[in-house]
C-alpha atoms as a PDB file:
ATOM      1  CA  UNK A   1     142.512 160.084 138.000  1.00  0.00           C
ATOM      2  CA  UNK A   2     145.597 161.430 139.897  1.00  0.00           C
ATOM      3  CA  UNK A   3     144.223 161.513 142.894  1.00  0.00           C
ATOM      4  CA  UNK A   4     145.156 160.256 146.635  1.00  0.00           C
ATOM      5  CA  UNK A   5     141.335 158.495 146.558  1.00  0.00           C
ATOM      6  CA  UNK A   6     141.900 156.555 142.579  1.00  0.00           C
ATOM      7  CA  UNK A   7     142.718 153.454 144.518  1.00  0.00           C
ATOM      8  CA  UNK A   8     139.553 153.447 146.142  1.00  0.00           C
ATOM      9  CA  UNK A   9     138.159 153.579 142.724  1.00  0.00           C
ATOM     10  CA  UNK A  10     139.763 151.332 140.844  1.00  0.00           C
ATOM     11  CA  UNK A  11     137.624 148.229 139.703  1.00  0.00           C
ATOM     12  CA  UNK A  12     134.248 149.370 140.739  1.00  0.00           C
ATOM     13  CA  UNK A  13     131.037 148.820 139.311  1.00  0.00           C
ATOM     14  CA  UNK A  14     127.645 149.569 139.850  1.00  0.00           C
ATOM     15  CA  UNK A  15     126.295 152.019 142.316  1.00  0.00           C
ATOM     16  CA  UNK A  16     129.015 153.371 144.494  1.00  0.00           C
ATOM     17  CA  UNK A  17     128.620 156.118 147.520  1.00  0.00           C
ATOM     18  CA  UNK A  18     131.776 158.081 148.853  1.00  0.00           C
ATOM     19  CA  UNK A  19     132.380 158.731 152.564  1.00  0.00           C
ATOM     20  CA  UNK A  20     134.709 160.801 154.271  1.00  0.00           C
ATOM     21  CA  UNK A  21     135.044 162.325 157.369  1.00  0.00           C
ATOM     22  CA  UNK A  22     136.811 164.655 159.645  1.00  0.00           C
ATOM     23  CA  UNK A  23     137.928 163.668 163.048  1.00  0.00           C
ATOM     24  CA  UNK A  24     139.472 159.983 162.267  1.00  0.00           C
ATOM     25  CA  UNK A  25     139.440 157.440 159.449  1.00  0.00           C
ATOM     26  CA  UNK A  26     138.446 154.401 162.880  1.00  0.00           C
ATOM     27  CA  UNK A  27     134.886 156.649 163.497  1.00  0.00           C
ATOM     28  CA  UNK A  28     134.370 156.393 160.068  1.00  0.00           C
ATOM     29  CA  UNK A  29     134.957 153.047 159.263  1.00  0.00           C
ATOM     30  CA  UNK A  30     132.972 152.303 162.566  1.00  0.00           C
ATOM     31  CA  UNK A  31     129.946 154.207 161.042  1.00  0.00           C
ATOM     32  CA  UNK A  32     130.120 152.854 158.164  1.00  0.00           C
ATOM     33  CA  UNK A  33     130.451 149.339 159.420  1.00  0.00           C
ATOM     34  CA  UNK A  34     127.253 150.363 162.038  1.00  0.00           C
ATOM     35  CA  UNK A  35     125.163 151.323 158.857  1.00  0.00           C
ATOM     36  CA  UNK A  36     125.831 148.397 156.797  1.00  0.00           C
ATOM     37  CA  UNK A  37     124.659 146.215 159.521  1.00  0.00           C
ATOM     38  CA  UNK A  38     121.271 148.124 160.056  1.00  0.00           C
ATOM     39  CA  UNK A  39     118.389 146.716 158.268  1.00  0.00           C
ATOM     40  CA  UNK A  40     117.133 150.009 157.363  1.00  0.00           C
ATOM     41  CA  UNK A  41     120.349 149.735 154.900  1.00  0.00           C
ATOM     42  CA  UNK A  42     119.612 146.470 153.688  1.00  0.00           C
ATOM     43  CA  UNK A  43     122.391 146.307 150.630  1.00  0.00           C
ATOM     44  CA  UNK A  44     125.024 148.886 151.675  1.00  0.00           C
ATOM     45  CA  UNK A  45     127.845 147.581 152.106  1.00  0.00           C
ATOM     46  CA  UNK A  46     131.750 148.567 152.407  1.00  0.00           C
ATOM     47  CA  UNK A  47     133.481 147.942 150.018  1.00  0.00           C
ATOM     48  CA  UNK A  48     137.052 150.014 150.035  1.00  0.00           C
ATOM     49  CA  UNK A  49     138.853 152.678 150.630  1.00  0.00           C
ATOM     50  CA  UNK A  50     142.128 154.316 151.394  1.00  0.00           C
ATOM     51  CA  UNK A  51     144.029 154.970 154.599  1.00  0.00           C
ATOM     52  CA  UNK A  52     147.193 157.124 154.279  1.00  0.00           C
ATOM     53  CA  UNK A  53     147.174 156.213 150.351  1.00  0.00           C
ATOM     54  CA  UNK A  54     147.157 152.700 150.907  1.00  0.00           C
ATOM     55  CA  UNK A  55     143.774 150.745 149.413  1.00  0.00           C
ATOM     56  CA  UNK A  56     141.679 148.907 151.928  1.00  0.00           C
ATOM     57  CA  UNK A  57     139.441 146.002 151.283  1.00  0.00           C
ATOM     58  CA  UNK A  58     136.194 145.631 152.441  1.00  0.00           C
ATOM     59  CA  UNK A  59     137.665 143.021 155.021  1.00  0.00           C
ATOM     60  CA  UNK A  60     140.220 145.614 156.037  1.00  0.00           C
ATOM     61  CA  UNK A  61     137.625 148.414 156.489  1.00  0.00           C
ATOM     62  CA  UNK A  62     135.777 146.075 159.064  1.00  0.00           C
ATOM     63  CA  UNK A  63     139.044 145.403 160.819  1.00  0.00           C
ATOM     64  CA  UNK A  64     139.874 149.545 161.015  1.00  0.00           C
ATOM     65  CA  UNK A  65     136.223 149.523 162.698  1.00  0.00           C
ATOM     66  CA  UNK A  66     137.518 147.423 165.811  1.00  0.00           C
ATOM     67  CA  UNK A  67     140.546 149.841 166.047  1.00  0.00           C
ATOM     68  CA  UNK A  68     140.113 152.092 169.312  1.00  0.00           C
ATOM     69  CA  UNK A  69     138.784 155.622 167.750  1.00  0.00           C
ATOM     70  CA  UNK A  70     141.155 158.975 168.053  1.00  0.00           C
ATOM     71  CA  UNK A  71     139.222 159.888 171.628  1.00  0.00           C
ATOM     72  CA  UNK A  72     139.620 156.217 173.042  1.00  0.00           C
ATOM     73  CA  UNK A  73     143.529 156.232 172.187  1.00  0.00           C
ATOM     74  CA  UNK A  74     143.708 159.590 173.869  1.00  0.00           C
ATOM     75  CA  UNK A  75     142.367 158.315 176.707  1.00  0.00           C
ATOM     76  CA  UNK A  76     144.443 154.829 176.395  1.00  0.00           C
ATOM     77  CA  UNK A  77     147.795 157.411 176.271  1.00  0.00           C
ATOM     78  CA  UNK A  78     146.591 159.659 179.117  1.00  0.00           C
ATOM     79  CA  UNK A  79     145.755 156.895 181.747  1.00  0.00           C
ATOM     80  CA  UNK A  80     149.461 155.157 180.847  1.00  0.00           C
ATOM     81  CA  UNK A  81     150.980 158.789 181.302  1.00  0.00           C
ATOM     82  CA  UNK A  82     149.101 159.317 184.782  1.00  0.00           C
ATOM     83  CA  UNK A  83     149.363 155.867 186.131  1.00  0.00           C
ATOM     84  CA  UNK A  84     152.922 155.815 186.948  1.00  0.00           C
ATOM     85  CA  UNK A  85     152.786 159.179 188.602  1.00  0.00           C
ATOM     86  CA  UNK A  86     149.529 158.480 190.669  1.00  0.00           C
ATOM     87  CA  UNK A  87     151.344 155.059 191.896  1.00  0.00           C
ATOM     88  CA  UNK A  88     154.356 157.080 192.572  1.00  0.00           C
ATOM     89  CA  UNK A  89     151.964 159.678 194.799  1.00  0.00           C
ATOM     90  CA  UNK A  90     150.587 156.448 196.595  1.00  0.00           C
ATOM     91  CA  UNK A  91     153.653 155.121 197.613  1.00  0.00           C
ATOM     92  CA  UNK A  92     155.028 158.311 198.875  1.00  0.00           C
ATOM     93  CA  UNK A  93     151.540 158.970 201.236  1.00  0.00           C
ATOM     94  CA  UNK A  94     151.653 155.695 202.704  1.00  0.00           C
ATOM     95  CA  UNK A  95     154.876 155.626 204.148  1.00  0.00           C
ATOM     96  CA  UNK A  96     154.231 159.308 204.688  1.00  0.00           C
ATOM     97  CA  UNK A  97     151.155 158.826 206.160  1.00  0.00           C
ATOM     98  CA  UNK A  98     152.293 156.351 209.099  1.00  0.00           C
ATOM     99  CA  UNK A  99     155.230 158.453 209.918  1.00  0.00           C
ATOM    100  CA  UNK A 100     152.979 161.609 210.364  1.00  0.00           C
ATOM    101  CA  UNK A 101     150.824 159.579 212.944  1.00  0.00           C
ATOM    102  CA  UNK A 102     153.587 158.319 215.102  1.00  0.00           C
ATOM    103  CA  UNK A 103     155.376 161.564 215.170  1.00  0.00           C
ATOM    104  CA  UNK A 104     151.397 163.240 216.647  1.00  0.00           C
ATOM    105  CA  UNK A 105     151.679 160.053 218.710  1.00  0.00           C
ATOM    106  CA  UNK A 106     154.720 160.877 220.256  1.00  0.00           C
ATOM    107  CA  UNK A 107     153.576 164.297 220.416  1.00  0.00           C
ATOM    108  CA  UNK A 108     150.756 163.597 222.027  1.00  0.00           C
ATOM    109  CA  UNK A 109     152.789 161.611 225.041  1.00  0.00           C
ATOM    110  CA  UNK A 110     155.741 164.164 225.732  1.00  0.00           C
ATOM    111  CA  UNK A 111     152.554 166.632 226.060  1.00  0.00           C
ATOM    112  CA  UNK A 112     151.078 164.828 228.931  1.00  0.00           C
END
């Protein structure tokens, strides 16, 4: 065929439906995963496909599904990027903290 896809259709038979979709190959293999375990779609199955030109098994399509989607690894990066920085700011208002209330302490007792 001379495609990127022709692994994904090498050695098939019968009936055969083609998926695709925009935002990340992990939603869609979690869709299609979702679908074939409906029993509305009693007989659709996955059975293949290709991830950055490399063929994927029906097994391996079911293991992308469990991946964390695009959004979720966003969120995975962003929370490791802020965490250091919002135990930094906590370390820096404790000590911070206390020393602000015994310098109005003292305050407080030269004033009376």
């Amino acid at each position: 065929m001379g495609t990127p896809l022709a692994d994904a259709f090498a050695d098939v038979e019968g009936s055969l439906a083609v998926a695709w979709g925009s935002e990340d190959v992990v939603s869609l293999a979690k869709e299609v995963v979702r679908l074939a375990g409906e029993k509305e779609y009693e007989g659709f199955e996955p059975r293949g496909g290709v991830m950055d030109g490399a063929t994927l098994t029906s097994d391996q399509v079911t293991e992308v599904s469990k991946w964390p989607s695009r959004p979720e690894q966003l969120s995975l990066l962003v929370g490791q990027i802020l965490s250091p920085g919002a135990t930094l700011a906590a370390q820096l208002n404790g000590p911070g903290g206390a020393l602000a209330s015994q310098i109005s302490q003292k305050a407080d007792e030269d004033s009376e």
